[in-house]
Protein backbone atom coordinates (compact mmCIF):
# COMPACT_ATOMS: atom_id res chain seq x y z
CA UNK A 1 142.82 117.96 45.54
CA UNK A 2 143.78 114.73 46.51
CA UNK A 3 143.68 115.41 49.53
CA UNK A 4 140.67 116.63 50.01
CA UNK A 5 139.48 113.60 48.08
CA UNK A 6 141.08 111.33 50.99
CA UNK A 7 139.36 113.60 53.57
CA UNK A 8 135.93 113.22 51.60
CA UNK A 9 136.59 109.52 51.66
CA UNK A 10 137.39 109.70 55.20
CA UNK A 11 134.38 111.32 56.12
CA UNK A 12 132.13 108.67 54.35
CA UNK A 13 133.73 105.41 55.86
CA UNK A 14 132.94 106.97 59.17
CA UNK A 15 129.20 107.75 58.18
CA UNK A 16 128.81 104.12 57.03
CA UNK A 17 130.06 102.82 60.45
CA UNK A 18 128.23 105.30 62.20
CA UNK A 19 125.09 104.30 60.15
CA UNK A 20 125.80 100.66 60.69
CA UNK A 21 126.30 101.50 64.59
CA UNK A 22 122.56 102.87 63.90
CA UNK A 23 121.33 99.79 62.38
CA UNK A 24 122.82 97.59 64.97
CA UNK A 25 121.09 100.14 68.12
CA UNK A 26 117.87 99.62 66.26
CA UNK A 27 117.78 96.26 65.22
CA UNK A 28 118.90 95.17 69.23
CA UNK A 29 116.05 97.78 70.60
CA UNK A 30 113.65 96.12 68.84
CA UNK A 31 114.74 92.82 69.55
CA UNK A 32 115.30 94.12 73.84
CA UNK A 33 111.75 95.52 73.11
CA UNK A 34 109.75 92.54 72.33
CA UNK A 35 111.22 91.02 75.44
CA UNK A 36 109.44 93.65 77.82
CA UNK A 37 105.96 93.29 76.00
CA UNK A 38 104.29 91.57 79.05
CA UNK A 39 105.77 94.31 81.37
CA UNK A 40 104.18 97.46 78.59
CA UNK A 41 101.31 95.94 78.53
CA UNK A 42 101.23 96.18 82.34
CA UNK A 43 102.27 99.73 82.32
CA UNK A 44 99.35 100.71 79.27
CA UNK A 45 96.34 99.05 81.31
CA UNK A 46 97.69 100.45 84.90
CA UNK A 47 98.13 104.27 83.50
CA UNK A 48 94.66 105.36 83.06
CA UNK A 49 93.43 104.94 86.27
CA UNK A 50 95.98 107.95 87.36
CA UNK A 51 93.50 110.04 85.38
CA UNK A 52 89.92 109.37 86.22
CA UNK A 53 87.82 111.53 88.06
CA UNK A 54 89.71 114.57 87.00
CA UNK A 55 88.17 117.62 84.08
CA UNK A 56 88.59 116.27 80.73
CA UNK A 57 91.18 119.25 80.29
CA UNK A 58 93.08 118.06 82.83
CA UNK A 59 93.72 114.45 81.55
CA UNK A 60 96.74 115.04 78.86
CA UNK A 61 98.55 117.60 81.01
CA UNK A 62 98.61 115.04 83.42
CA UNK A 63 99.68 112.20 80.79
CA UNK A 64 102.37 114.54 79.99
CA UNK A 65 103.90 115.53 83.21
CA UNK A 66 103.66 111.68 83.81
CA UNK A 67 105.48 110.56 80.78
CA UNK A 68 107.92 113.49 81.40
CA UNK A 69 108.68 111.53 84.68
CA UNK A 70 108.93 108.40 83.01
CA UNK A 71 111.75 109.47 80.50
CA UNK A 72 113.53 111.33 83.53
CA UNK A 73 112.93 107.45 85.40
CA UNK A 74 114.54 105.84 82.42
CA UNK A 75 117.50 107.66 80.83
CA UNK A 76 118.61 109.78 84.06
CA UNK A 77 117.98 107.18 87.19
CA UNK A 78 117.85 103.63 85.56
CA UNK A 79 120.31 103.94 82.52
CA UNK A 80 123.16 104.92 84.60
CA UNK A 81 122.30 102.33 87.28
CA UNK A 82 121.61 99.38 84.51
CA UNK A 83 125.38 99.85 83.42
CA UNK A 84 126.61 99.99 86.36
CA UNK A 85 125.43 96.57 87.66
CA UNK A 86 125.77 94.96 83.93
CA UNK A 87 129.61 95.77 83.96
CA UNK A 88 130.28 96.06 87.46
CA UNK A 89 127.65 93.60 89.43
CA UNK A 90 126.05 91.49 86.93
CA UNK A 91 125.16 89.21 89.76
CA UNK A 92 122.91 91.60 91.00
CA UNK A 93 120.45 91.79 87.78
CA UNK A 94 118.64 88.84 88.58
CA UNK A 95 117.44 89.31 92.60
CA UNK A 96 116.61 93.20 91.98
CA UNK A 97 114.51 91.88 89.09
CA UNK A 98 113.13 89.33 91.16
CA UNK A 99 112.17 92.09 93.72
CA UNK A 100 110.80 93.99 90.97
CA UNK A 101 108.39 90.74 89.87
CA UNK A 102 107.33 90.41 93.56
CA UNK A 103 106.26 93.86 94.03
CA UNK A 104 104.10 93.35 90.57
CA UNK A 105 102.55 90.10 92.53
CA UNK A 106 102.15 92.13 95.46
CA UNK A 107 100.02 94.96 93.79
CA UNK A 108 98.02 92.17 91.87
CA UNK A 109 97.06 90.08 94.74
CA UNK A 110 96.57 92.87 97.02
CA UNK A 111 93.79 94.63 93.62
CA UNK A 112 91.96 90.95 94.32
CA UNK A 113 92.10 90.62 97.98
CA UNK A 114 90.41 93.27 98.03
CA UNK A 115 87.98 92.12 95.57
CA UNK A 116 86.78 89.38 97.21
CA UNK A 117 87.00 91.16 100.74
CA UNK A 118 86.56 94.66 100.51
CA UNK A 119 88.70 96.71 103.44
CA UNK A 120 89.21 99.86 104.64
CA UNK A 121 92.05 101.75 106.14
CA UNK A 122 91.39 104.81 108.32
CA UNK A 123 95.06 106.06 106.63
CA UNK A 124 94.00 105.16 103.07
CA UNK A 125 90.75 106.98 103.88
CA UNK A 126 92.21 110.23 105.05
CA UNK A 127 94.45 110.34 101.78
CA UNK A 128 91.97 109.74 99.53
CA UNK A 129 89.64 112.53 101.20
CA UNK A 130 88.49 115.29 98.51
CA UNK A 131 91.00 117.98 98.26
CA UNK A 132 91.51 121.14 96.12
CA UNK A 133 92.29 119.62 92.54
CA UNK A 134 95.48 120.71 92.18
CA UNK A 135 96.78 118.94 95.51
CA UNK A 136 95.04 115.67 94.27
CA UNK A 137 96.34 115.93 90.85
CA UNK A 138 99.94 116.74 92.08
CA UNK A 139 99.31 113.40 94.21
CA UNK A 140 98.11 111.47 91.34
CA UNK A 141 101.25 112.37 89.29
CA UNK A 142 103.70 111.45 92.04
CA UNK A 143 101.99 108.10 92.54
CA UNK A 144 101.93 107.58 89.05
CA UNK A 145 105.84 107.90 88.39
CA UNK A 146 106.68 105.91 91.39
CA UNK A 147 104.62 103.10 89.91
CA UNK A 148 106.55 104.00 86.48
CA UNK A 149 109.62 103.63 88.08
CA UNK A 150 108.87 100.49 89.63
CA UNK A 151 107.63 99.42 85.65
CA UNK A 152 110.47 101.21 83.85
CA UNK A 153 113.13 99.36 86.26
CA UNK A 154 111.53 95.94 85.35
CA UNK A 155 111.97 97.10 81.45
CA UNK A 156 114.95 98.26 81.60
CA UNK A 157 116.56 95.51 83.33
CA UNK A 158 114.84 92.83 80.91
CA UNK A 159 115.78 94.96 77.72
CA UNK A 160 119.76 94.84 79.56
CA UNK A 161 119.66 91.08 79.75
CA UNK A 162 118.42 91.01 76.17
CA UNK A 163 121.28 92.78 74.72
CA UNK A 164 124.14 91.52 73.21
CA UNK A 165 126.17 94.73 72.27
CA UNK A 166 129.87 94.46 72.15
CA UNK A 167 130.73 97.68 73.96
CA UNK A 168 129.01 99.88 76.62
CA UNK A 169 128.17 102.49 74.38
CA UNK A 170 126.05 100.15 72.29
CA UNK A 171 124.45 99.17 75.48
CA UNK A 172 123.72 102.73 76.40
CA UNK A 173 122.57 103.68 73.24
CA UNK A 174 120.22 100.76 72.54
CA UNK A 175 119.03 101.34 76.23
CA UNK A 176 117.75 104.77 75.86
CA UNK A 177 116.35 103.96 72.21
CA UNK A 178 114.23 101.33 74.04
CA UNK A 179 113.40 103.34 77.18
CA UNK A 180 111.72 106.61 74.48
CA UNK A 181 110.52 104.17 72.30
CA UNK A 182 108.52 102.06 75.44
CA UNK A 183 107.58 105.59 76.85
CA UNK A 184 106.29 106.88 73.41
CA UNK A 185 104.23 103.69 72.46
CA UNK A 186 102.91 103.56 76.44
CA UNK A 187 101.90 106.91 77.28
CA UNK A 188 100.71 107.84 73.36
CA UNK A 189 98.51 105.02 73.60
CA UNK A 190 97.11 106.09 76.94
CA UNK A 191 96.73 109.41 75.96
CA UNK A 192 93.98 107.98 72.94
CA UNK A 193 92.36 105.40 75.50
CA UNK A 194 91.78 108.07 77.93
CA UNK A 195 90.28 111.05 75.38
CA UNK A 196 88.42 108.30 73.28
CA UNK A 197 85.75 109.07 74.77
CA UNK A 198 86.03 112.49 74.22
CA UNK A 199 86.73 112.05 70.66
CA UNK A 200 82.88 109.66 70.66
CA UNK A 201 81.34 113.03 72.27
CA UNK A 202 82.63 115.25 69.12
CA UNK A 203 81.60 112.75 66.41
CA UNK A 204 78.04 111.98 68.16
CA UNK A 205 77.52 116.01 67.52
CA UNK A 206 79.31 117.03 64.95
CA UNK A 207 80.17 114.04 62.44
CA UNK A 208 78.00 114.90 58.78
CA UNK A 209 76.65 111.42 59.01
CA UNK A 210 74.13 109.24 60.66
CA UNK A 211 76.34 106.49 60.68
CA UNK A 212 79.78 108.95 61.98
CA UNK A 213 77.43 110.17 64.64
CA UNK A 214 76.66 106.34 65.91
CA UNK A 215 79.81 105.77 65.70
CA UNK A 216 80.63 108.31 68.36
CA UNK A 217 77.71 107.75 70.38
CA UNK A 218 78.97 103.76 70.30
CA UNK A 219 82.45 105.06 71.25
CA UNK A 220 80.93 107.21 74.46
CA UNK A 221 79.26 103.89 75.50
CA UNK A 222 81.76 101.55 75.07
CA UNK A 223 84.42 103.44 77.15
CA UNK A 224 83.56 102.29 80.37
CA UNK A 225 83.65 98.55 80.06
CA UNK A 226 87.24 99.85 77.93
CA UNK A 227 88.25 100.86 81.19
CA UNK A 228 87.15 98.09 83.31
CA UNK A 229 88.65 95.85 81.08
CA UNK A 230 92.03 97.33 80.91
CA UNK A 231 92.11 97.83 84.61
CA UNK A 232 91.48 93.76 84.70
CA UNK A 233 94.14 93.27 81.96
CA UNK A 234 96.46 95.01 84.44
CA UNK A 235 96.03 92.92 87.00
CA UNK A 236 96.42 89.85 85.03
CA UNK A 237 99.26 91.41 82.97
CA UNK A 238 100.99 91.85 86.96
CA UNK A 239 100.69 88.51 88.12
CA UNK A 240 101.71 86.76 84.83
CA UNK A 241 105.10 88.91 84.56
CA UNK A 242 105.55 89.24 88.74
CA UNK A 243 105.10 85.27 88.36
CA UNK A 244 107.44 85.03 85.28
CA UNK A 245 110.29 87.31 86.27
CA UNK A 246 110.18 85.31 90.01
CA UNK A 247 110.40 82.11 88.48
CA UNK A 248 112.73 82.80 85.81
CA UNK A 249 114.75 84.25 88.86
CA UNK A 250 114.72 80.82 90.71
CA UNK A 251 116.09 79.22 87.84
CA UNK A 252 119.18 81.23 87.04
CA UNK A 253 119.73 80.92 91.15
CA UNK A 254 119.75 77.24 90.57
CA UNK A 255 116.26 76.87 91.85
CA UNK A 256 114.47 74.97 88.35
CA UNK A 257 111.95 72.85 89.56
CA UNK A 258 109.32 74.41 89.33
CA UNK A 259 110.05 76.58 85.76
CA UNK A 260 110.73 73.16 84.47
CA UNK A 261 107.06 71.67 85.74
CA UNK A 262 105.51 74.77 84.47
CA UNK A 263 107.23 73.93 81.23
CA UNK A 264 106.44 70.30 80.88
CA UNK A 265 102.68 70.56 81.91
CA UNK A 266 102.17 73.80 79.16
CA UNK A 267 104.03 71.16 76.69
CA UNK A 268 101.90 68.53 77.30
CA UNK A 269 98.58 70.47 77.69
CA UNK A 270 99.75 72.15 74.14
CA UNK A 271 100.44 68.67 72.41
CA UNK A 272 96.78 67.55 73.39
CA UNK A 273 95.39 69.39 70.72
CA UNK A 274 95.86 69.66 66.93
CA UNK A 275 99.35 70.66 65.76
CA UNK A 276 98.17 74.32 64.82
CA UNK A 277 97.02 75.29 68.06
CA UNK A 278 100.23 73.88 70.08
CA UNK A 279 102.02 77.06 70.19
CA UNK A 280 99.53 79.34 71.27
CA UNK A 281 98.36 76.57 74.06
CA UNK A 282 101.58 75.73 75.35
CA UNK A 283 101.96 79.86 75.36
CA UNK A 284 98.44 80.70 77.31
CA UNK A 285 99.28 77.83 79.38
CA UNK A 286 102.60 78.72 81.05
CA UNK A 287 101.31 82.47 80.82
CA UNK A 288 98.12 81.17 83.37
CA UNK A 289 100.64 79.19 85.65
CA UNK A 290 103.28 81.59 85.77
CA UNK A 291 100.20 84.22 86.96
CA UNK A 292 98.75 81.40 89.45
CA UNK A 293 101.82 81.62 90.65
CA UNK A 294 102.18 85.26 90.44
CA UNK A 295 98.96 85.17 92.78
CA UNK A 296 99.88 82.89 95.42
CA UNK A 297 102.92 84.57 95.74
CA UNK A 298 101.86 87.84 95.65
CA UNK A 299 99.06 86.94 98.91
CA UNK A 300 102.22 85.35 100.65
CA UNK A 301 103.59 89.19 100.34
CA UNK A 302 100.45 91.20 101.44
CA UNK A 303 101.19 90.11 105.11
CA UNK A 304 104.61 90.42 104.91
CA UNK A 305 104.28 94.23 102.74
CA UNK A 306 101.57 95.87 105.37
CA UNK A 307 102.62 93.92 108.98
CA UNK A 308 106.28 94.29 108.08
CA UNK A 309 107.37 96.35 105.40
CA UNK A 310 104.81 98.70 105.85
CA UNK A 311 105.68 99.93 109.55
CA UNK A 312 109.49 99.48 108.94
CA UNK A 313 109.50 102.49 106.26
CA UNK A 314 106.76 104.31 108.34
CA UNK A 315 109.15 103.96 111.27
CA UNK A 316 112.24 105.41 109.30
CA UNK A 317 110.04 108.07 107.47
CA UNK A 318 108.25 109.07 110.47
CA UNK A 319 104.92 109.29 108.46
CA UNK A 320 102.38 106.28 108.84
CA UNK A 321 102.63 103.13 107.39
């Protein structure tokens, strides 16, 4: 009996370290999280354009097999890889992260050049030619987890140099608690942007009430400036964490001048005003200047991505740039 009192007692010390192990995985996920918010909201307003112009059937099977892509991204390439470098190469963390940040300004500046000076390619143009749906949607979803993995990469790597766990295995653990939980909130709030206004169709027919039925017909409206607006959140939310993640970059490599300007101008501009709004000025100020940055940068790179880059990995791939 007393033995099996010892075992029982056994059994419930480890419980209560594995249950403070839990505590400690979720309190640092949460705390890795918030650090990647600029780089989810990126990844929320960017997904829905992977679905548009497709059957309204069509749209969650294809948020699915997306988000199915993004968890393989996460837990089977990037995990692995972000342990790797954090106990092996550490020094590598901050230049793949400031590659990372200068792809973001790349796809940013390249959305507004052409914007403000509307191009065409006769390679783009041949891609984007109507084919059978199944061929475009495959297409869709391949581009789509590419640009996740790009995304996921960036989170992963920020949510690594958040973490202070003792071990790897708390590392690991807190890792892949941030990479589903990212995933879940990212691609379950998609999937309600993107059938919203299918849910404003059923309501403007079938709700009981006058005031249910305006309600969905105000929902069908209002989806496409929704859209538009997220796609321009996107864009903003690209150059503001490219611009960030570069500049942050440049400071750990011993290059601070300009972080530190940034700084002191968003202090300054945030001390003009009254003492309540001084921390969410100083915050929308270094979040503009970090995307002006983000945006010059980012037009430096178009040159460099399609005269360079571009015909380099056509060259090696054999397809065209």
């Amino acid at each position: 009996m007393s033995g099996l009192l010892a075992l029982l007692d056994d059994v419930a010390g480890i419980a209560k370290v594995a249950a403070t192990s839990v505590d400690d995985v979720v309190a640092a996920a949460g705390k890795a999280g918030a650090k990647t918010a600029g780089v989810i909201i990126d990844d929320a307003a960017v997904t829905p354009k992977y679905v548009q112009g497709f059957a309204p059937a069509r749209e969650l099977p294809i948020i699915w097999r997306i988000a199915r892509g993004s968890v393989f991204n996460k837990l089977v390439l990037l995990l692995p890889v972000a342990l790797l470098l954090a106990n092996f190469a550490p020094w590598l963390i901050t230049p793949l992260l400031m590659i990372g940040g200068s792809y973001l300004c790349f796809e940013g500046a390249e959305k507004i050049f052409h914007l403000l000076f509307p191009h065409g390619s006769h390679v783009i143009d041949e891609d984007m030619k109507e084919r059978d749906p199944g061929h475009l949607e495959e297409q869709k979803v391949r581009g789509a987890i590419k640009t996740d993995f790009i995304l996921s990469a960036e989170i992963m790597t920020i949510a690594l140099a958040a973490i202070e766990a003792p071990n790897v295995w708390m590392q690991g653990a807190t890792l892949a608690v941030v990479g589903l939980g990212v995933t879940v909130a990212v691609y379950g709030s998609v999937a309600l942007i993107v059938k919203m206004d299918d849910v404003g169709l059923y309501m403007a027919k079938n709700a009981p009430t006058l005031i249910g039925r305006g309600l969905g017909r105000g929902l069908v409206k209002a989806m496409p400036g929704v859209m538009k607006t997220l796609s321009i959140v996107g864009t903003a939310a690209m150059l503001w964490v490219g611009g960030s993640i570069v500049i942050h970059g440049m400071e750990v490599l011993g290059f601070g001048w300009l972080g530190q300007h940034i700084h002191d101008w968003a202090y300054a501009l945030g001390h003009m005003l009254s003492e309540q709004w001084t921390g969410a000025v100083e915050w929308v100020s270094k979040a503009t200047m970090d995307g002006i940055f983000g945006l010059a940068w980012g037009f430096v790179l178009i040159p460099v991505a399609t005269k360079v880059i571009g015909p380099v990995m056509g060259a090696f791939s054999g397809k065209s740039a």
